[in-house]
Protein backbone atom coordinates (compact mmCIF):
# COMPACT_ATOMS: atom_id res chain seq x y z
CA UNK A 1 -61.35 -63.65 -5.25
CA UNK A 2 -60.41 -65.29 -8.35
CA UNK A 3 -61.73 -66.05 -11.67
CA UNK A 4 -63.19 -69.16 -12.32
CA UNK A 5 -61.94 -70.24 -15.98
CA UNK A 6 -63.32 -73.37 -18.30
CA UNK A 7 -61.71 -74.33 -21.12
CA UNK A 8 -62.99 -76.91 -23.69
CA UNK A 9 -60.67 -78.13 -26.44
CA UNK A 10 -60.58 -81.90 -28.03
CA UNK A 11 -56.59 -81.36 -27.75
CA UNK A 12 -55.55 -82.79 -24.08
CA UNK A 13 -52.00 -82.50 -24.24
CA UNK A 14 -53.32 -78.37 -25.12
CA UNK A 15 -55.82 -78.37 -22.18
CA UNK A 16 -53.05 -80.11 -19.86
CA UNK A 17 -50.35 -77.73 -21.12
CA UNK A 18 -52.82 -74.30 -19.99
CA UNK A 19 -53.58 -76.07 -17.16
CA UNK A 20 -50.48 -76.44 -15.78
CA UNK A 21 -48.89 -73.68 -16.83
CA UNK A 22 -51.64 -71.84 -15.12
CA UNK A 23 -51.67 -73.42 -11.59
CA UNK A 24 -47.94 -72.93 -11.67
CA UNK A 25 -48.18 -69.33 -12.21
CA UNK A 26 -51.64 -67.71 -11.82
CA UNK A 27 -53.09 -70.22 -8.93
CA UNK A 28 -53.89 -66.93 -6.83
CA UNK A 29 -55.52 -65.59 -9.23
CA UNK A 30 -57.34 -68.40 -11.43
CA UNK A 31 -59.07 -71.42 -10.91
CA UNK A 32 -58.92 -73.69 -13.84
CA UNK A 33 -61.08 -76.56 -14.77
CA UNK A 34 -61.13 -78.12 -18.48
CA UNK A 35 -63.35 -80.05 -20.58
CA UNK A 36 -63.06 -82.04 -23.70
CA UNK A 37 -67.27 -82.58 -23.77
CA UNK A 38 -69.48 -79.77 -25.10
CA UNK A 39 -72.60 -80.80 -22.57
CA UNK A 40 -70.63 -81.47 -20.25
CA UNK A 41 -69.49 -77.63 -19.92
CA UNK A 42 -72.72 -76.45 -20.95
CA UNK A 43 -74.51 -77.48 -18.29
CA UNK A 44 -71.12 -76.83 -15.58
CA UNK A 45 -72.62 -73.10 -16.54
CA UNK A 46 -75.62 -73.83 -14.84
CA UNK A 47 -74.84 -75.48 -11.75
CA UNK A 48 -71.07 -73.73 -10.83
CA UNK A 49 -69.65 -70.33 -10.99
CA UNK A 50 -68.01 -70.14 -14.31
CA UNK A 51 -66.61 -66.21 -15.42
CA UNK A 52 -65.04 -67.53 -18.34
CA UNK A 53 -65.36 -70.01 -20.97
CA UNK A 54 -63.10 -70.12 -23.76
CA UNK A 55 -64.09 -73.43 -26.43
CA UNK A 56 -62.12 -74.53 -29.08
CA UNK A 57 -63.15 -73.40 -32.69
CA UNK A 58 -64.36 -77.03 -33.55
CA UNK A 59 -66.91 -76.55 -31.31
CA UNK A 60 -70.08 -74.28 -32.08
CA UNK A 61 -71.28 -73.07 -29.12
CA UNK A 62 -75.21 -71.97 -28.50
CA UNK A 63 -74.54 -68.46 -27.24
CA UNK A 64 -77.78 -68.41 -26.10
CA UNK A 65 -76.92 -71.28 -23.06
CA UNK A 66 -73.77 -69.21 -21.53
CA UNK A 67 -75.64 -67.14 -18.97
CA UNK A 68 -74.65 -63.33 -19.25
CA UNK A 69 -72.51 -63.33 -16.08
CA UNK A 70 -69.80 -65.49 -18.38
CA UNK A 71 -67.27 -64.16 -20.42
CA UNK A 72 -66.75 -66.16 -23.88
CA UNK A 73 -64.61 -66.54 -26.35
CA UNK A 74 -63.27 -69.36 -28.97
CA UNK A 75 -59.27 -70.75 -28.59
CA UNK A 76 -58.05 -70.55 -31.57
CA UNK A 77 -54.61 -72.09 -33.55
CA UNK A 78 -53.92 -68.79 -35.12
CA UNK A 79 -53.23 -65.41 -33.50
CA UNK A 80 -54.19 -64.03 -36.47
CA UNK A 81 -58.02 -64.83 -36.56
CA UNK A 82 -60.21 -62.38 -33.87
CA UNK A 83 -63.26 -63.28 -34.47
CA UNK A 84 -65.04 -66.92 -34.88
CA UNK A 85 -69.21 -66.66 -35.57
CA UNK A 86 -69.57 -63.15 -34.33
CA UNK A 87 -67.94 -64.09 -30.86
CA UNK A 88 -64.50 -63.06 -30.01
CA UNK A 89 -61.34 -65.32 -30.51
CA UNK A 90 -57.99 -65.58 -28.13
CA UNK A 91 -55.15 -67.86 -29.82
CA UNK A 92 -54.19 -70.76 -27.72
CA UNK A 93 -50.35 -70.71 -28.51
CA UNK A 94 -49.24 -67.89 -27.02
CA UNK A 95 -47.20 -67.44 -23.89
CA UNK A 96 -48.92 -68.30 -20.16
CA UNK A 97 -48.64 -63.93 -19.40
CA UNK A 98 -50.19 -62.92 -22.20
CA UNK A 99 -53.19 -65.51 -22.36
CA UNK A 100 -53.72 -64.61 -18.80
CA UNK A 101 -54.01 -60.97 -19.89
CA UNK A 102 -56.14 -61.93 -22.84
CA UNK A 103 -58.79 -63.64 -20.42
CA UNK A 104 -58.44 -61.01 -17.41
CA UNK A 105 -59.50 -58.25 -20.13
CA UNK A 106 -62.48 -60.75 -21.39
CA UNK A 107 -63.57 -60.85 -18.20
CA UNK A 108 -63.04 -57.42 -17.39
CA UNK A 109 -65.44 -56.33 -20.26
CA UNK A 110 -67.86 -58.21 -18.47
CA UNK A 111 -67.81 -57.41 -15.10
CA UNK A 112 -68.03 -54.03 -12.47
CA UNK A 113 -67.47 -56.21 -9.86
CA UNK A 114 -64.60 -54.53 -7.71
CA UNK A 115 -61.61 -57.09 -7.74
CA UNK A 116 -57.78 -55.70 -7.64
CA UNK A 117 -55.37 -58.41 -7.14
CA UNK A 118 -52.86 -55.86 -5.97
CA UNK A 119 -54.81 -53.88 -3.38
CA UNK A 120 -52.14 -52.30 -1.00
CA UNK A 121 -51.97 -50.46 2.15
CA UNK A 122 -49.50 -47.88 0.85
CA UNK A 123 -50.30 -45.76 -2.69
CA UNK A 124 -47.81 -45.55 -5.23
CA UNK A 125 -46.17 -41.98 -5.58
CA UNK A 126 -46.39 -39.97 -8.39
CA UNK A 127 -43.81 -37.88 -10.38
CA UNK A 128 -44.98 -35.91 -13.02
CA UNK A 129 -42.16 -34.64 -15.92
CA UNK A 130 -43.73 -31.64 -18.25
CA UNK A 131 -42.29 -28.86 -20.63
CA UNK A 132 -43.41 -25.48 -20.97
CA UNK A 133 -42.11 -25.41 -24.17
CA UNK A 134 -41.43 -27.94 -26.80
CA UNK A 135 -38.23 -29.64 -28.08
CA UNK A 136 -36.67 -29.68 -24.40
CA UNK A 137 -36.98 -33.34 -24.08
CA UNK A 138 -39.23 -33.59 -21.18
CA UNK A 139 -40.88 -37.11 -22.81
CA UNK A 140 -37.39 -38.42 -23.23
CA UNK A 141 -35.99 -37.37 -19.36
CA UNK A 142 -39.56 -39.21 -17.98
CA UNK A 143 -38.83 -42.07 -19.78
CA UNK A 144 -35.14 -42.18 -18.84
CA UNK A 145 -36.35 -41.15 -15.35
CA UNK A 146 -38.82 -44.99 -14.95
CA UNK A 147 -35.84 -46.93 -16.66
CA UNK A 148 -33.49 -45.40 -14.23
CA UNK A 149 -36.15 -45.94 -11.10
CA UNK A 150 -36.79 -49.49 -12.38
CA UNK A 151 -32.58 -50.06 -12.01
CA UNK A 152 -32.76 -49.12 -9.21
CA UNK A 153 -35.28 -51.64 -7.74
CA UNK A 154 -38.61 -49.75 -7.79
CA UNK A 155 -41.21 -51.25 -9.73
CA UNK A 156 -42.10 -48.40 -11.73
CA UNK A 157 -44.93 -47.44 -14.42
CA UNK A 158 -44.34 -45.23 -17.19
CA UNK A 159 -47.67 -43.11 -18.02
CA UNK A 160 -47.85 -41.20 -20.87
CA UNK A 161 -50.87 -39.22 -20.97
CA UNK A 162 -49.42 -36.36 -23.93
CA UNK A 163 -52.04 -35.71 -26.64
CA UNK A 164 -49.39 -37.14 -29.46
CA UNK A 165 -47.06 -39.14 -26.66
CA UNK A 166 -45.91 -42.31 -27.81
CA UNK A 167 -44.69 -44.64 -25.09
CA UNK A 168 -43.74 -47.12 -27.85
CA UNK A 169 -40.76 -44.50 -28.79
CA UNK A 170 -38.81 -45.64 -25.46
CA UNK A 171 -40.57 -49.15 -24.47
CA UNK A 172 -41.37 -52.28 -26.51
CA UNK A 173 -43.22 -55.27 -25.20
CA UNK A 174 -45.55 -58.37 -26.48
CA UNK A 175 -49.11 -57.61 -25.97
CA UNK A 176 -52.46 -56.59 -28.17
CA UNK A 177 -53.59 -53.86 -26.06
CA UNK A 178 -53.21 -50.65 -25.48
CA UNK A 179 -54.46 -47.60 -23.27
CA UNK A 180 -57.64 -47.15 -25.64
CA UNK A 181 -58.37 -50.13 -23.90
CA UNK A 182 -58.17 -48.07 -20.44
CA UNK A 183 -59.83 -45.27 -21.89
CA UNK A 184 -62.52 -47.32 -23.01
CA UNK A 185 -63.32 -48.85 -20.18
CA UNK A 186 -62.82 -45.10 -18.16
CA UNK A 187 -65.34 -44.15 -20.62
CA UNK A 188 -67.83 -46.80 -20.35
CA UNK A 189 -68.05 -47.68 -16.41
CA UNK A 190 -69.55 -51.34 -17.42
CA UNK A 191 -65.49 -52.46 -17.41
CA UNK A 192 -64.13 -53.52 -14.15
CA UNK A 193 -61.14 -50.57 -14.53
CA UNK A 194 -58.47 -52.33 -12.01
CA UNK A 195 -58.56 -55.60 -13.61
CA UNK A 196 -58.40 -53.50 -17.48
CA UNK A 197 -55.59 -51.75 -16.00
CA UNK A 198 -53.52 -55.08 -15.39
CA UNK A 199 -54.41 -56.93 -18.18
CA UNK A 200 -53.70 -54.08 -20.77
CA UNK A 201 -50.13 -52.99 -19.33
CA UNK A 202 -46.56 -54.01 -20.59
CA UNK A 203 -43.63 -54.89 -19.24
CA UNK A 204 -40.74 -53.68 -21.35
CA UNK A 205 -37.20 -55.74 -21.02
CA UNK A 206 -35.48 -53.07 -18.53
CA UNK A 207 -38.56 -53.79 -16.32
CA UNK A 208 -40.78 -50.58 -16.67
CA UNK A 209 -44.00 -51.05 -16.93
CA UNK A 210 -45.67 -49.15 -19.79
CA UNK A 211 -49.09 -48.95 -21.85
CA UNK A 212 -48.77 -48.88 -25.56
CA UNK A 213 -49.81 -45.39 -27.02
CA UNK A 214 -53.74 -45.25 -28.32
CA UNK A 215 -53.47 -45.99 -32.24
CA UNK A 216 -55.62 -43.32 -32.92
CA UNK A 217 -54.36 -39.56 -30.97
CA UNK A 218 -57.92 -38.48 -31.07
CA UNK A 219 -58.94 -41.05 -27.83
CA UNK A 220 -56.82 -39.55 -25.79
CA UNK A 221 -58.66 -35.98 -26.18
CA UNK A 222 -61.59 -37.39 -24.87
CA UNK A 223 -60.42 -38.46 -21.77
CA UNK A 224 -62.29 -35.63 -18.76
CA UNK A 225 -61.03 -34.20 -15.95
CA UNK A 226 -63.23 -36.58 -13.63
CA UNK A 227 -61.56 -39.68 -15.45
CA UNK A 228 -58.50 -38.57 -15.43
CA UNK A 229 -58.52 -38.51 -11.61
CA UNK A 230 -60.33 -41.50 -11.68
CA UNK A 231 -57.53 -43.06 -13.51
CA UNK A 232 -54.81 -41.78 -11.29
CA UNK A 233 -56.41 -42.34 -8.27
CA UNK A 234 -57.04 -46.39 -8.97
CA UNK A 235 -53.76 -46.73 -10.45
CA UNK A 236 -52.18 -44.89 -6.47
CA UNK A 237 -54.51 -46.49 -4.45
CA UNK A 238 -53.87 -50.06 -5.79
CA UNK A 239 -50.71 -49.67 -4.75
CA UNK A 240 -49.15 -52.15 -7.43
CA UNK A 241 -46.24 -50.23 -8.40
CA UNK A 242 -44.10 -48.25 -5.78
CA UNK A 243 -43.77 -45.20 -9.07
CA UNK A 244 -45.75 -43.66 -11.37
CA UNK A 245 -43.95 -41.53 -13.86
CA UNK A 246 -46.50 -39.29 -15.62
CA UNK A 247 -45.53 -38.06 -18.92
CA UNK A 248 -47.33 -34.78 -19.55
CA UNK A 249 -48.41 -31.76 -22.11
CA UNK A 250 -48.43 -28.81 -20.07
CA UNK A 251 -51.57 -26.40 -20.09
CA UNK A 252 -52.90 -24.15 -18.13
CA UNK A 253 -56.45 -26.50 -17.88
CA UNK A 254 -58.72 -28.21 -15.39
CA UNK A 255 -56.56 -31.72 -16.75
CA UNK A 256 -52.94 -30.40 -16.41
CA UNK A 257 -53.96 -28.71 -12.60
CA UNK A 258 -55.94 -31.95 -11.09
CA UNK A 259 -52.96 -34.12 -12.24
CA UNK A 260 -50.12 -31.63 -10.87
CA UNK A 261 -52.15 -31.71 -7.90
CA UNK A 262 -52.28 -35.53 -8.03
CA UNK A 263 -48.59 -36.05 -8.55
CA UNK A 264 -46.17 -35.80 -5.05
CA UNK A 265 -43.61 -34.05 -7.18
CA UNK A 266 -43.26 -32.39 -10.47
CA UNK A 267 -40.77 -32.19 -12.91
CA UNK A 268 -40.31 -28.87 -15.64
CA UNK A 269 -37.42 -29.71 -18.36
CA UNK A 270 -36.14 -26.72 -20.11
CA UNK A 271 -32.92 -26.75 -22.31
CA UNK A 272 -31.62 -23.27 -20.21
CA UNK A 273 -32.15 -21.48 -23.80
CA UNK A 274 -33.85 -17.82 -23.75
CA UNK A 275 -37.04 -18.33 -24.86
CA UNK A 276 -37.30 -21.86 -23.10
CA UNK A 277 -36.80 -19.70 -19.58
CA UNK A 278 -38.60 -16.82 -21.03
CA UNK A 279 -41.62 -20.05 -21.39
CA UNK A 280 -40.49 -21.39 -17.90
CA UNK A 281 -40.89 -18.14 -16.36
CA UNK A 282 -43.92 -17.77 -17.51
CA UNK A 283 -45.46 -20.73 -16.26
CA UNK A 284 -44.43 -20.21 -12.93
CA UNK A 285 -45.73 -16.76 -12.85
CA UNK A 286 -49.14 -18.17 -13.76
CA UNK A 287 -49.24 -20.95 -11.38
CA UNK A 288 -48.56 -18.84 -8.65
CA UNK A 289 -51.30 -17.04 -9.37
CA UNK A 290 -53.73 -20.03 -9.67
CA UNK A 291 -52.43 -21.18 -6.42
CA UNK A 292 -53.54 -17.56 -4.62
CA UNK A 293 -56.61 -17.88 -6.69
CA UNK A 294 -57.49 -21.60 -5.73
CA UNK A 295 -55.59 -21.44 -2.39
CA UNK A 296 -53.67 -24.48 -3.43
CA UNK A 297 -49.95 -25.91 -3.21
CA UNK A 298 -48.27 -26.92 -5.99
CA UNK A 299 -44.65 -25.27 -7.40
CA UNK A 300 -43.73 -26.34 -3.95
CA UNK A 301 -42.86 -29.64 -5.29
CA UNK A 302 -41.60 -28.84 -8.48
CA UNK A 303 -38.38 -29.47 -9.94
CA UNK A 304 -36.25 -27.92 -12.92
CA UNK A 305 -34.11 -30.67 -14.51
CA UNK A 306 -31.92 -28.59 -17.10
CA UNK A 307 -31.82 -31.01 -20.54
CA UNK A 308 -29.80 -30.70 -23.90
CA UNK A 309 -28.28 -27.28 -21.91
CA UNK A 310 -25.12 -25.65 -23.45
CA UNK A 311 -22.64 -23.42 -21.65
CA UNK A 312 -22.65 -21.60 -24.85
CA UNK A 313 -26.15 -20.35 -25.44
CA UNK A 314 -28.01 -22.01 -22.01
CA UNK A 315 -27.91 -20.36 -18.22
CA UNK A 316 -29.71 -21.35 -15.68
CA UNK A 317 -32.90 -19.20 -14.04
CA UNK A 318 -32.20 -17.53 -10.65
CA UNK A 319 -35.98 -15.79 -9.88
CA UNK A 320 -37.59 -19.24 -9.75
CA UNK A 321 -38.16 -20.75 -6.60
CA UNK A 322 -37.70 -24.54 -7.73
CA UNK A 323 -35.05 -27.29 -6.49
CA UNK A 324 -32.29 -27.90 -9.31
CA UNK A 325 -31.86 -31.39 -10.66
CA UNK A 326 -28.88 -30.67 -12.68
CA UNK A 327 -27.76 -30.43 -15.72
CA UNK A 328 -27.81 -32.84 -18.97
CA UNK A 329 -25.62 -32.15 -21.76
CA UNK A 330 -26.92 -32.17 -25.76
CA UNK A 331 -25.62 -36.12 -26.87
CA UNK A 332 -24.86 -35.43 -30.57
CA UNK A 333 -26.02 -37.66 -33.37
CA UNK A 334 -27.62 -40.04 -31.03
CA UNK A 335 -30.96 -41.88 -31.36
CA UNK A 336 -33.73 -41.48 -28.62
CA UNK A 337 -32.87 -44.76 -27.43
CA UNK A 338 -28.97 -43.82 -27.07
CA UNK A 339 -30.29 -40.38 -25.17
CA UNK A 340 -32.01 -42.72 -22.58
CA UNK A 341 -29.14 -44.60 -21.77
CA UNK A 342 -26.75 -41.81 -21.38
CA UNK A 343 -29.40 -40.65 -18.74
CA UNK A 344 -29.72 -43.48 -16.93
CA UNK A 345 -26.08 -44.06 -16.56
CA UNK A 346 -26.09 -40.94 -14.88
CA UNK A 347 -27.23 -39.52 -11.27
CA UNK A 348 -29.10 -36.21 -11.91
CA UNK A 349 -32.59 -38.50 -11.20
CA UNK A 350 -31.09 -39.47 -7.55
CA UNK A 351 -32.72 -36.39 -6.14
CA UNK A 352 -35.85 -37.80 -6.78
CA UNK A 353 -35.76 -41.31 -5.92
CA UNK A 354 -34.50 -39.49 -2.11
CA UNK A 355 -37.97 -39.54 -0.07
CA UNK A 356 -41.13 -38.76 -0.75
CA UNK A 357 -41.51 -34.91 -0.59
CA UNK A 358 -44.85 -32.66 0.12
CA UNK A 359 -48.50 -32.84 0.39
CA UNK A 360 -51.31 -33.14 -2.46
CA UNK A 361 -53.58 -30.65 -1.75
């Protein structure tokens, strides 16, 4: 299916510029038609399918004659100016990727219609990277973890779903959205969630694919169990990226347990310190409990990746039944950036890039 998209602008050299551009890159997924007539579009509504319209801001459109199937929105000169009479506005000189995005999320507000562009056969796995206690670095070794995955040919999401997480820290990309903008439409059901999903997400210049961090931490805490699994599930199922790297606070809560039992394997950091295996411990202790509890499978897939570990004041735990990444020395006075490409240059993610290990349950 694609979206049927009408643009009306006086420019032509503008409309013939989108135009192109679009059929060149987006013909799957758009159909295009333009207008430089005001009536002339107006009553298009009435006779074709049109999902979006997006007029230019010399125009003042009669809201009231769009039926309430189309999406609308003025094209604007200036990225700077959102709204135009009450009615959203999407800035015409931007590049082709991101005014797709732009329009997939206007029409995404506007739809439940189930459309994924992406649908696969095969789901994407899932590794999830936690801590269970802080300052070990497990945000830093996930994010090192997608860059390295994404090197190494796997197109590879980065998912950071920590309370205070910022994916920002590690990835930078061009785009106005963020993952409020999933949560949102998690929250509301009226969103068509797949096509939210693609328009809100990044691409960062190594080639993992991220979602900026919510500007406000306090979104994220409203985000349930239910759709939180909703959210991993579409985002698997689609099958758009081969990995999903879940970056996550650990708890012992209905959240942290549905999306350990989502992921296919499962990463605890810990710097080898005393109390950081005194923490690790611990955990495991009390999720082998919840698994006799629950009768469910979990530590079975989990790793131990050893991070900022010392020969000095680090050793490594013996009484845990969990497969050994290896070891990652403390890199003195260098930036988190720095700390991501010492990782990457190095092999201690191979392991798990090597098959796709165990069962969710």
């Amino acid at each position: 299916m694609k979206i049927r998209l009408a643009i009306l602008d006086t420019d032509n050299s503008c409309l013939d510029r989108i135009t192109a551009a679009f059929t060149a890159r987006f013909a799957d997924r758009l159909e295009v038609c333009s207008f430089t007539n005001e009536e002339t579009v107006l009553n298009h509504l009435n006779t074709s399918r049109i999902d979006v319209l997006l007029a230019g801001e010399e125009f003042e459109i009669d809201r009231k004659r769009i039926p309430a199937r189309c999406s609308f929105a003025y094209f604007v000169e200036s990225a700077d100016v959102k709204l135009i009479r009450g009615e959203k506005a999407i800035s015409k000189f931007q590049r082709a990727d991101l005014l797709y995005k732009e329009i997939l999320n206007l029409y995404a507000e506007n739809t439940s219609t189930s459309v994924n562009f992406s649908l696969s056969d095969s789901s994407s796995e899932m590794v999830a990277f936690a801590s269970a206690g802080g300052g070990a670095g497990s945000s830093t070794a996930a994010a090192a973890f997608a860059g390295y995955a994404s090197r190494q040919g796997r197109k590879t999401l980065y998912l950071n779903l920590e309370q205070f997480g910022c994916s920002d820290t590690f990835f930078t990309a061009e785009g106005q959205f963020d993952f409020s903008d999933v949560l949102y439409a998690l929250e509301s059901r009226k969103t068509n969630l797949s096509l939210k999903l693609e328009g809100a997400v990044k691409q960062d210049a190594g080639g993992v694919y991220f979602y900026s961090s919510p500007k406000n931490a306090l979104d994220i805490t409203e985000l349930t169990k239910e759709d939180l699994l909703r959210l991993l599930q579409e985002l698997s199922l689609a099958g758009s990226y081969d990995l999903i790297v879940l970056d996550i606070d650990f708890r012992l809560n209905a959240k942290t347990l549905g999306t350990l039992q989502s992921a296919d394997k499962i990463v605890f950091v810990c710097d080898g310190t005393d109390i950081s295996n005194a923490k690790l411990q611990r955990a495991y202790a009390a999720m082998q409990t919840l698994e006799e509890q629950r009768d469910i499978s979990i530590m079975g897939r989990a790793y131990v990746l050893y991070n900022k570990f010392s020969n000095k004041n680090g050793r490594v735990l013996e009484n845990v039944e969990m497969k050994r990444l290896g070891g990652v020395p403390k890199f003195e006075h260098a930036n988190t950036r720095e700390v991501m490409r010492q990782l990457m240059s190095m092999q201690v993610f191979q392991g798990l890039l090597e098959g796709r290990r165990g069962e969710r349950t």
